[in-house]
Protein backbone atom coordinates (compact mmCIF):
# COMPACT_ATOMS: atom_id res chain seq x y z
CA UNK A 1 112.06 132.41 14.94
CA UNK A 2 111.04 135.44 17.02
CA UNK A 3 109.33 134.95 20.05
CA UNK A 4 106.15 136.78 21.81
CA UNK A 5 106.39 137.09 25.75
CA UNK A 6 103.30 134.76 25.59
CA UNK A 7 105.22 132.14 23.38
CA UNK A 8 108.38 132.65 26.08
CA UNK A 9 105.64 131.93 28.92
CA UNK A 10 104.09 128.79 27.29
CA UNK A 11 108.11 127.22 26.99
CA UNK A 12 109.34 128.28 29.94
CA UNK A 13 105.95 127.71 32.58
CA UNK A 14 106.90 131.06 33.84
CA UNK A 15 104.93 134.39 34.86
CA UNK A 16 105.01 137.62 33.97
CA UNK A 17 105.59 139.43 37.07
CA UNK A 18 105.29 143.64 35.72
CA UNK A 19 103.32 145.35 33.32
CA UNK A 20 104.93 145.71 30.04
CA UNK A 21 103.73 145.98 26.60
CA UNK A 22 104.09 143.16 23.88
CA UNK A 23 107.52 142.81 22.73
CA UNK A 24 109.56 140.25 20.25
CA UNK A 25 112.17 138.23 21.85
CA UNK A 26 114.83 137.79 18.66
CA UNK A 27 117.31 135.81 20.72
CA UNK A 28 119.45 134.75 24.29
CA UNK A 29 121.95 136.55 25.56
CA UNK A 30 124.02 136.72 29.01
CA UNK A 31 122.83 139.90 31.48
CA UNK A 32 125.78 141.92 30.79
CA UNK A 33 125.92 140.74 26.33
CA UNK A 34 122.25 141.22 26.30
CA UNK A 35 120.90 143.96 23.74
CA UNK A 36 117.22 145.16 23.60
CA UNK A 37 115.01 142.38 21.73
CA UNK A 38 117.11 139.42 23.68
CA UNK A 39 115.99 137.52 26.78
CA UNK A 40 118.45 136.63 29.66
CA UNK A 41 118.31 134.81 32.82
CA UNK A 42 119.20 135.43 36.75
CA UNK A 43 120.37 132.03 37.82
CA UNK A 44 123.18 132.91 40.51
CA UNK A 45 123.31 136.01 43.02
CA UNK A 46 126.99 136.94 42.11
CA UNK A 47 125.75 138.24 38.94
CA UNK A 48 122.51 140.43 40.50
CA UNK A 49 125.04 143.71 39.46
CA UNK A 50 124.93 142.56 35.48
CA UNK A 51 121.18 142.28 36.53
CA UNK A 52 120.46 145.53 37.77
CA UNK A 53 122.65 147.31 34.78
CA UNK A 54 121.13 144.51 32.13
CA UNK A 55 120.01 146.09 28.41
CA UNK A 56 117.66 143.08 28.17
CA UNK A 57 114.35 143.15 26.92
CA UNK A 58 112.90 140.16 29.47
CA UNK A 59 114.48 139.01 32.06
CA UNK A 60 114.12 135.12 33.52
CA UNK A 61 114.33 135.49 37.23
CA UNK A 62 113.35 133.48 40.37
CA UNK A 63 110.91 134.41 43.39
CA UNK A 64 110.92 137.40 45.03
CA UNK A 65 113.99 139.47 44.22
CA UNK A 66 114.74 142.70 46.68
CA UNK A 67 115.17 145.12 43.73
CA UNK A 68 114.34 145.14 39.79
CA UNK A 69 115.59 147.30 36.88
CA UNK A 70 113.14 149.99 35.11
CA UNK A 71 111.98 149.40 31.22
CA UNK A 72 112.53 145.03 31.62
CA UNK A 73 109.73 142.57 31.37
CA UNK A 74 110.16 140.03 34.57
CA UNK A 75 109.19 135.99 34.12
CA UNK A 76 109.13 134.38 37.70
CA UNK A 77 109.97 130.65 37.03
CA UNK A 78 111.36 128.50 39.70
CA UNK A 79 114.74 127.55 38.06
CA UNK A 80 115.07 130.19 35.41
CA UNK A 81 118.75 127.87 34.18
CA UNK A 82 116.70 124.98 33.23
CA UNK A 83 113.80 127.49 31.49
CA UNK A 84 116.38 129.46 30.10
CA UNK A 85 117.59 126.47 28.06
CA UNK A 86 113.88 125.75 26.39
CA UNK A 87 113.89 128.95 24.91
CA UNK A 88 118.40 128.31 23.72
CA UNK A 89 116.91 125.05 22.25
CA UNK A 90 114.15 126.60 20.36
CA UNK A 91 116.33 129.21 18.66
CA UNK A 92 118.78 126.54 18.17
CA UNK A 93 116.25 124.59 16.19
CA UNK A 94 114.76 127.50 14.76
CA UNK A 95 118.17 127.97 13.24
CA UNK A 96 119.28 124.38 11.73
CA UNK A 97 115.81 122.99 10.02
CA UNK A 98 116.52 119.74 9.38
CA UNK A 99 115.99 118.97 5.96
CA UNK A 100 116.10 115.45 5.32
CA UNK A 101 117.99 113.94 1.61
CA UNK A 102 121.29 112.88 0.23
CA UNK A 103 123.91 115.24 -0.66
CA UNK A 104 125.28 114.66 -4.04
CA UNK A 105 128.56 114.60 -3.45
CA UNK A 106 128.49 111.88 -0.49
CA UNK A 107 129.14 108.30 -0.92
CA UNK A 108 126.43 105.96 0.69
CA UNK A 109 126.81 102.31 -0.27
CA UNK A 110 123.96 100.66 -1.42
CA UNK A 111 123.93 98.07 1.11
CA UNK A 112 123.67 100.45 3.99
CA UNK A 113 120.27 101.16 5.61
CA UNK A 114 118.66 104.79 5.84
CA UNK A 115 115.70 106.35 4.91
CA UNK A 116 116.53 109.53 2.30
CA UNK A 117 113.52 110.64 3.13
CA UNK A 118 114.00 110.80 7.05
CA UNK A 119 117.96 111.04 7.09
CA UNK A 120 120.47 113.82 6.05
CA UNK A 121 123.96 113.21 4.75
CA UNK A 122 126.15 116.20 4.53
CA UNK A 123 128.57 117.00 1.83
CA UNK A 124 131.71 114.65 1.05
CA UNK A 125 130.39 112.03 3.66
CA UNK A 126 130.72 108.06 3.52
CA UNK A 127 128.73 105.80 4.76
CA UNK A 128 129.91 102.26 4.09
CA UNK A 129 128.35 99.06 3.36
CA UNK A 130 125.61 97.37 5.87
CA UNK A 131 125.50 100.67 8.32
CA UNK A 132 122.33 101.14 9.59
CA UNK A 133 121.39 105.11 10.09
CA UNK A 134 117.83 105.42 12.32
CA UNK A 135 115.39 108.20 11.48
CA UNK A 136 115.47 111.61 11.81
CA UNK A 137 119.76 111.07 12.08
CA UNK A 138 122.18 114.16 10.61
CA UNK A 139 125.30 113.16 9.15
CA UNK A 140 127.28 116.51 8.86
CA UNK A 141 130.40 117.05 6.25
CA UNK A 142 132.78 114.58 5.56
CA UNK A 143 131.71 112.40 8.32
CA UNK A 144 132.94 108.58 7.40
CA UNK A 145 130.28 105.54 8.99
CA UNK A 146 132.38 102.53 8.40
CA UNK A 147 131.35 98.64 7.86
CA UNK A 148 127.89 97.78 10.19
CA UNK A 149 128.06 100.56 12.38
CA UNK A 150 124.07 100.96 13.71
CA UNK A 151 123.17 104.54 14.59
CA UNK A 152 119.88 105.13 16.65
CA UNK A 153 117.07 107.58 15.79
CA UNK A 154 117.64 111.42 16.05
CA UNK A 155 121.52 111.00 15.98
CA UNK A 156 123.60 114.27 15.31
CA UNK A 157 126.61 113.95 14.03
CA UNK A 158 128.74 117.66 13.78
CA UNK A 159 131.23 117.43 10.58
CA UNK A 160 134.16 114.99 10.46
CA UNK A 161 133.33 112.63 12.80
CA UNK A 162 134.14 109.04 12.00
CA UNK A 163 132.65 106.13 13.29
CA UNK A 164 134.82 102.74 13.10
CA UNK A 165 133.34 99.44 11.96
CA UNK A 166 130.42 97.71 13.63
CA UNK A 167 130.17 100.55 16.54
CA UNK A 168 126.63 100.96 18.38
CA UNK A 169 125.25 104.35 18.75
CA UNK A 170 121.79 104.64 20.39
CA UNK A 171 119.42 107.34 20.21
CA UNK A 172 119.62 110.96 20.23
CA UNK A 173 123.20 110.61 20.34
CA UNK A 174 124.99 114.25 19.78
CA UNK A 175 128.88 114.11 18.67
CA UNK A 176 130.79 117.39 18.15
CA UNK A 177 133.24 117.89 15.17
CA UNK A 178 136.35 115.80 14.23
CA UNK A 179 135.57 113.23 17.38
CA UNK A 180 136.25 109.69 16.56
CA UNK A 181 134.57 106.37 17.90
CA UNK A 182 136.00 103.28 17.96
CA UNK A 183 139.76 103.95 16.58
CA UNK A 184 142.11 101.15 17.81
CA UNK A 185 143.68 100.82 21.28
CA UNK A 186 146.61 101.40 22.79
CA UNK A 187 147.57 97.85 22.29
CA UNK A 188 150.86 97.09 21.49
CA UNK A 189 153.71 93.74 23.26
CA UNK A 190 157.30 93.94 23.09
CA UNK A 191 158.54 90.61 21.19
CA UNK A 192 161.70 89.70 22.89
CA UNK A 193 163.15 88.13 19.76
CA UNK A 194 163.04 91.18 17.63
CA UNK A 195 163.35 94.21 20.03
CA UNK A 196 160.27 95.49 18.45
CA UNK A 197 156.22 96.53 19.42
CA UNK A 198 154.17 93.95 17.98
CA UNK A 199 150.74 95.55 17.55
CA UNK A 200 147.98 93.26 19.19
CA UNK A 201 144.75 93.17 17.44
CA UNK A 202 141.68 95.64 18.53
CA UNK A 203 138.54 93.50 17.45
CA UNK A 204 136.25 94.52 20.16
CA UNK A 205 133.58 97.47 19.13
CA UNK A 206 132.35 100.70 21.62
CA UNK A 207 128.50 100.88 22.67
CA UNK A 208 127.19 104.27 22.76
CA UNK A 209 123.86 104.80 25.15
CA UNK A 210 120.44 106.95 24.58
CA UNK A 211 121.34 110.58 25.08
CA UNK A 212 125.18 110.73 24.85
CA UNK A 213 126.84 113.72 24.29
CA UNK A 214 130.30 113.91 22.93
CA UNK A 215 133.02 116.85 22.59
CA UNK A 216 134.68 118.02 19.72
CA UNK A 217 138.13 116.11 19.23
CA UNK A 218 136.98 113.29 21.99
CA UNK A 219 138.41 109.82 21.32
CA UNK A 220 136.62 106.59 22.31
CA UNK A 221 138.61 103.16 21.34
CA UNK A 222 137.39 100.11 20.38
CA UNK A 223 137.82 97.47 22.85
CA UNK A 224 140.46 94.66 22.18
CA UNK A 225 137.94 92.27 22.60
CA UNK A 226 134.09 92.99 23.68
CA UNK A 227 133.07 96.43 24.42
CA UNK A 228 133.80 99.69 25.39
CA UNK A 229 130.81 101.28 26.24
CA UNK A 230 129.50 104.72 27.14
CA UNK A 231 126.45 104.66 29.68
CA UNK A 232 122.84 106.06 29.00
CA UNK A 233 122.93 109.82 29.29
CA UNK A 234 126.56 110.70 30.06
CA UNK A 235 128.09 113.94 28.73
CA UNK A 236 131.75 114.01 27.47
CA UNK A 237 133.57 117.22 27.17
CA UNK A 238 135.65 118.29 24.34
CA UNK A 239 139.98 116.98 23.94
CA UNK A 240 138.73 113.66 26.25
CA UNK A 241 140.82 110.42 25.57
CA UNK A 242 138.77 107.05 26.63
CA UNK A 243 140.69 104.02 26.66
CA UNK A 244 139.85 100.23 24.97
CA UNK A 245 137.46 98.00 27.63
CA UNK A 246 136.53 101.41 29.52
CA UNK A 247 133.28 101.28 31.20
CA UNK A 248 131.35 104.17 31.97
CA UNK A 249 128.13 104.50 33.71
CA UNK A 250 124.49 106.29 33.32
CA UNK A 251 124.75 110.00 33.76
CA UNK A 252 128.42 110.59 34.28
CA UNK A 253 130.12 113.71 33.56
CA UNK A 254 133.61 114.22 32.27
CA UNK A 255 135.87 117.55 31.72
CA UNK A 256 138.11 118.65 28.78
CA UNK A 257 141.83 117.15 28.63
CA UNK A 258 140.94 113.96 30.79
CA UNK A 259 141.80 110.40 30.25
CA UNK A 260 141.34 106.86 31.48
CA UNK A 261 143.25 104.40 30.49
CA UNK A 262 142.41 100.52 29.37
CA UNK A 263 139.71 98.28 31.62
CA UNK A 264 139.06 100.55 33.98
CA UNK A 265 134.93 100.51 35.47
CA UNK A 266 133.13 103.95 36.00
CA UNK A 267 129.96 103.98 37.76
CA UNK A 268 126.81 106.18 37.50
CA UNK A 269 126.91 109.81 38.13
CA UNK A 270 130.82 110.15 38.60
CA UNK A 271 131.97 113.46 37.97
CA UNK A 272 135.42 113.89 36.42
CA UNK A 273 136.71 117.57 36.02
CA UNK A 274 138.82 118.93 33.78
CA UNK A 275 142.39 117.41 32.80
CA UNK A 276 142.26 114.52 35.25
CA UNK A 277 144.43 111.24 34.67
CA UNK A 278 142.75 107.87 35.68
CA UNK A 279 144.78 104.43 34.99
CA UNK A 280 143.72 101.81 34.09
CA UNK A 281 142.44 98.38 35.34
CA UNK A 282 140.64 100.31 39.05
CA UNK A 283 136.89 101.37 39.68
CA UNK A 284 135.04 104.10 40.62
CA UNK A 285 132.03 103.92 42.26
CA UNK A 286 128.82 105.39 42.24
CA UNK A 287 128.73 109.14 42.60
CA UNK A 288 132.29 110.03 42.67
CA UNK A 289 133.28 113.39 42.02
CA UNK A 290 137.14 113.68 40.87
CA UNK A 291 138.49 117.46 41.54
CA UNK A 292 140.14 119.12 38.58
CA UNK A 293 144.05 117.82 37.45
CA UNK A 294 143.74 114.87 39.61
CA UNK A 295 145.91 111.32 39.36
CA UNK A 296 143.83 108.61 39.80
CA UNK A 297 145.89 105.09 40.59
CA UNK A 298 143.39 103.42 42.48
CA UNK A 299 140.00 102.41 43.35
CA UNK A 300 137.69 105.50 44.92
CA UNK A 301 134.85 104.58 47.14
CA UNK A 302 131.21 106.11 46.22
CA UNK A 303 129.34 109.22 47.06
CA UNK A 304 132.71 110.89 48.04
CA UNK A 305 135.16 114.05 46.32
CA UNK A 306 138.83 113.27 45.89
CA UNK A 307 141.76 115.64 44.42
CA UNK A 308 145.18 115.68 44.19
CA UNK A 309 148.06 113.33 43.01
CA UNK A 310 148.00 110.38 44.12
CA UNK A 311 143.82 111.62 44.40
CA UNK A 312 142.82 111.69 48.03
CA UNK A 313 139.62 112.41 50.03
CA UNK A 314 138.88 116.09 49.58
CA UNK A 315 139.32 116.89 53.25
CA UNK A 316 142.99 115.02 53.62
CA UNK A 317 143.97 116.63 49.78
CA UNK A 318 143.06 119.98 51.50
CA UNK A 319 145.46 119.62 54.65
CA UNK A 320 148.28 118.22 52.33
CA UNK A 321 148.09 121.42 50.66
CA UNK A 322 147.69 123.57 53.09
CA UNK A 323 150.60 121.72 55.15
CA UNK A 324 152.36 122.28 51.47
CA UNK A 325 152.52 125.91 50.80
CA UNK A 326 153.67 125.94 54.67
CA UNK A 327 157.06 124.44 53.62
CA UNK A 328 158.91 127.42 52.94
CA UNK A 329 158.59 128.68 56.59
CA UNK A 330 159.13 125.86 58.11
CA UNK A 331 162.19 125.10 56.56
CA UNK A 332 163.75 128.89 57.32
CA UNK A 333 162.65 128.18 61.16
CA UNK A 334 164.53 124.28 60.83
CA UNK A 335 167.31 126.29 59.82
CA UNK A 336 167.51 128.80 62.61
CA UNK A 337 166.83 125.68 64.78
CA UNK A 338 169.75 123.86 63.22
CA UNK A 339 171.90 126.82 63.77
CA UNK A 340 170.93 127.93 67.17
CA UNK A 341 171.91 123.51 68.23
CA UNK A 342 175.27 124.16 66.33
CA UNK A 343 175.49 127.24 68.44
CA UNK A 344 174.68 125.53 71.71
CA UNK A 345 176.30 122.39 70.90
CA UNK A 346 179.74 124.90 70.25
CA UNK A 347 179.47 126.29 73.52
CA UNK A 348 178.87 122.31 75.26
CA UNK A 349 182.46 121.54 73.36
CA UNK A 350 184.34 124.47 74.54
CA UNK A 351 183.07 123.69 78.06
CA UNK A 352 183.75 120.44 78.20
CA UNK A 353 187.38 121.83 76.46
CA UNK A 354 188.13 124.10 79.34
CA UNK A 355 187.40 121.22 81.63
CA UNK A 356 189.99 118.99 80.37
C-alpha cells in the first residue's frame, strides 16, 4: 500500500522540486490533518497558511510558489487536484481488493447471469431471476437486483442498494448505500366517483449511463411508461429525489436535497446545487448552472447561472436581493414621508379653515 516518492512521481507525472531523502508515503491527508508519512496537496491560495504550517511528509504543489516550508519533499505538477486524486484512488484500491465469489448467505437465482469467478456478491444479497451482472461488478450487503435488471462491467454497488425490475445500468456505474433505482412514481388520479387516489401504473424502467455516480439515499423512479434515464458520466449527490420520465444529460452535476419532478428534460453539463426544486414538464438547456435553494418553474436558456425563487438570471436575482434587504429602510423613510404629507396636508386644511 505504501508508496515511494518515485512511485508518487510515476502516478502523479509530477517533479520533485528539493532535495530530500527517500521516504514512504502511508496515506492522503488535507495540509492542516496531514501527519508525517502522508502526502497533501496545494490546490487553492486561501489555504497557502495550512501550507506553510503543514506536518506533511510531500507536498503536491503547482509552479513556482514565493515561499516553501523546511523538512517537506515538493512535487511540481500542473494541477496538483487532479494528481492528488491518482494517488486517493490508489490507496482506495489498495484498501478494498476485490475478491471475486459468492457469499454464502446471498440468494442468486439460478437463472440470473454472472460470472462467480469475475463477480462479488456481498452478504444477505438477492439477485433475482434473469439479471444480468457484467464482469468485474461488486454487489455489497443486502443489496436486492430484481427481475432482468442488466448491470454493466465494473459496477459498484455500496450495501443496500436495490435495483427495481428490468433497470439498465451501464458500466462502471458507482451507487452509494441504501440508494434505490427504479422505485415507482409519483403517479397517482383522483377518481371522482369514490373520493379516492387511484394509483396509475409505473411500467416504464430507468437507464443508467457509463460512469454514473450516485449518492447515498438518492432516488431515481421508474418511468410510467418508457424511460427515465441518467446521461453518460453525470454525478448525483447524496438525499437527491429524481422524478418518473426525467431526462438528464452527459456530464451533469447535481447537489444534495434537490429534486425534479416528472417529464422534465436536462441537458449536458447543467449544474444543479444543493437543495434546489425543479418542476416538472420544463427544460434546461445545455450548460445551465442552477445557484443553491433555487425554484425552478420554467424553462432556462443555456450557458447561463440562475438563482432565486421563481430562479432568475444571476445578475437580475442579485439586484432583487440587494433591492430586498433594502426594504426595511425604505419603509421607515415612506413612513416619515407619509407623516411629514399628513403634516403638510394638516396645515393646507387649517388654511383653507381660516379662510372660510
Amino acid at each position: 500500500m505504501n508508496l515511494t516518492l518515485s512511485d508518487v512521481l510515476k502516478l502523479t507525472g509530477g517533479k520533485l522540486i528539493n532535495e530530500t531523502p527517500e521516504i514512504e508515503i502511508s496515506g492522503v491527508a488535507t495540509l492542516d490533518g496531514a501527519c508525517p508519512g502522508e502526502i497533501a496537496f496545494l490546490g487553492n491560495e486561501k489555504y497557502f497558511n495550512d501550507f506553510l504550517a503543514t506536518k506533511a511528509s510531500a507536498v503536491l504543489v503547482p509552479p513556482a510558489l514565493p515561499q516553501y516550508p523546511e523538512g517537506v519533499a515538493f512535487i511540481e505538477v500542473e494541477n496538483p487536484s487532479l494528481a492528488f486524486n491518482a494517488l486517493v484512488g490508489h490507496f482506495m484500491k489498495a484498501s478494498t481488493d476485490f475478491v471475486p465469489g459468492i457469499h454464502p448467505s446471498a440468494v442468486v437465482d439460478p437463472s440470473a447471469k454472472l460470472d462467480p469467478t469475475k463477480v462479488r456478491v456481498g452478504p444477505n444479497a438477492v439477485i433475482e431471476a434473469d439479471a444480468e451482472i457484467g464482469d468485474g461488478s461488486d454487489i455489497g450487503p443486502g443489496c436486492v437486483i430484481y427481475k432482468s435488471v442488466k448491470m454493466g462491467t465494473n459496477c459498484k454497488l455500496y450495501a443496500k442498494v436495490v435495483i427495481r425490475e428490468r433497470c439498465i445500468l451501464g458500466n462502471n456505474v458507482v451507487i452509494q448505500p441504501g440508494a434505490v433505482i427504479g422505485g415507482d412514481g409519483f403517479g397517482f388520479l383522483l377518481n371522482k366517483e369514490t373520493g379516492r387516489y387511484d394509483t396509475i401504473d409505473q411500467v416504464g424502467i430507468v437507464v443508467i449511463g457509463d460512469n454514473v455516480d450516485i449518492g447515498a439515499n438518492t432516488t431515481i423512479d421508474r418511468a410510467r411508461f418508457g424511460r427515465t434515464v441518467i446521461g453518460e458520466g453525470t454525478k448525483l449527490d447524496n438525499q437527491i429525489q429524481i422524478g418518473h420520465n426525467v431526462t438528464l444529460g452527459k456530464h451533469d452535476i447535481m447537489c444534495a436535497q434537490s429534486g425534479i419532478a416528472g417529464s422534465t428534460q436536462v441537458g449536458d453539463y447543467v449544474t444543479i446545487a444543493a437543495q434546489c426544486g425543479i418542476t416538472g414538464h420544463i427544460k434546461l438547456e445545455d450548460k445551465v448552472v442552477v445557484a443553491a435553494r433555487s425554484g425552478v418553474i420554467g424553462n432556462l436558456e443555456g450557458g447561463k447561472t440562475y438563482w432565486g425563487a421563481p430562479a432568475v438570471p444571476y445578475g437580475e436575482a442579485a439586484r432583487q436581493f440587494a433591492a430586498l434587504r433594502k426594504l426595511p429602510e425604505a419603509f421607515k423613510e415612506l413612513r416619515a414621508l407619509k407623516a411629514k404629507a399628513e403634516e403638510i396636508q394638516a396645515l393646507i386644511n387649517q388654511a383653507i379653515a381660516e379662510q372660510d
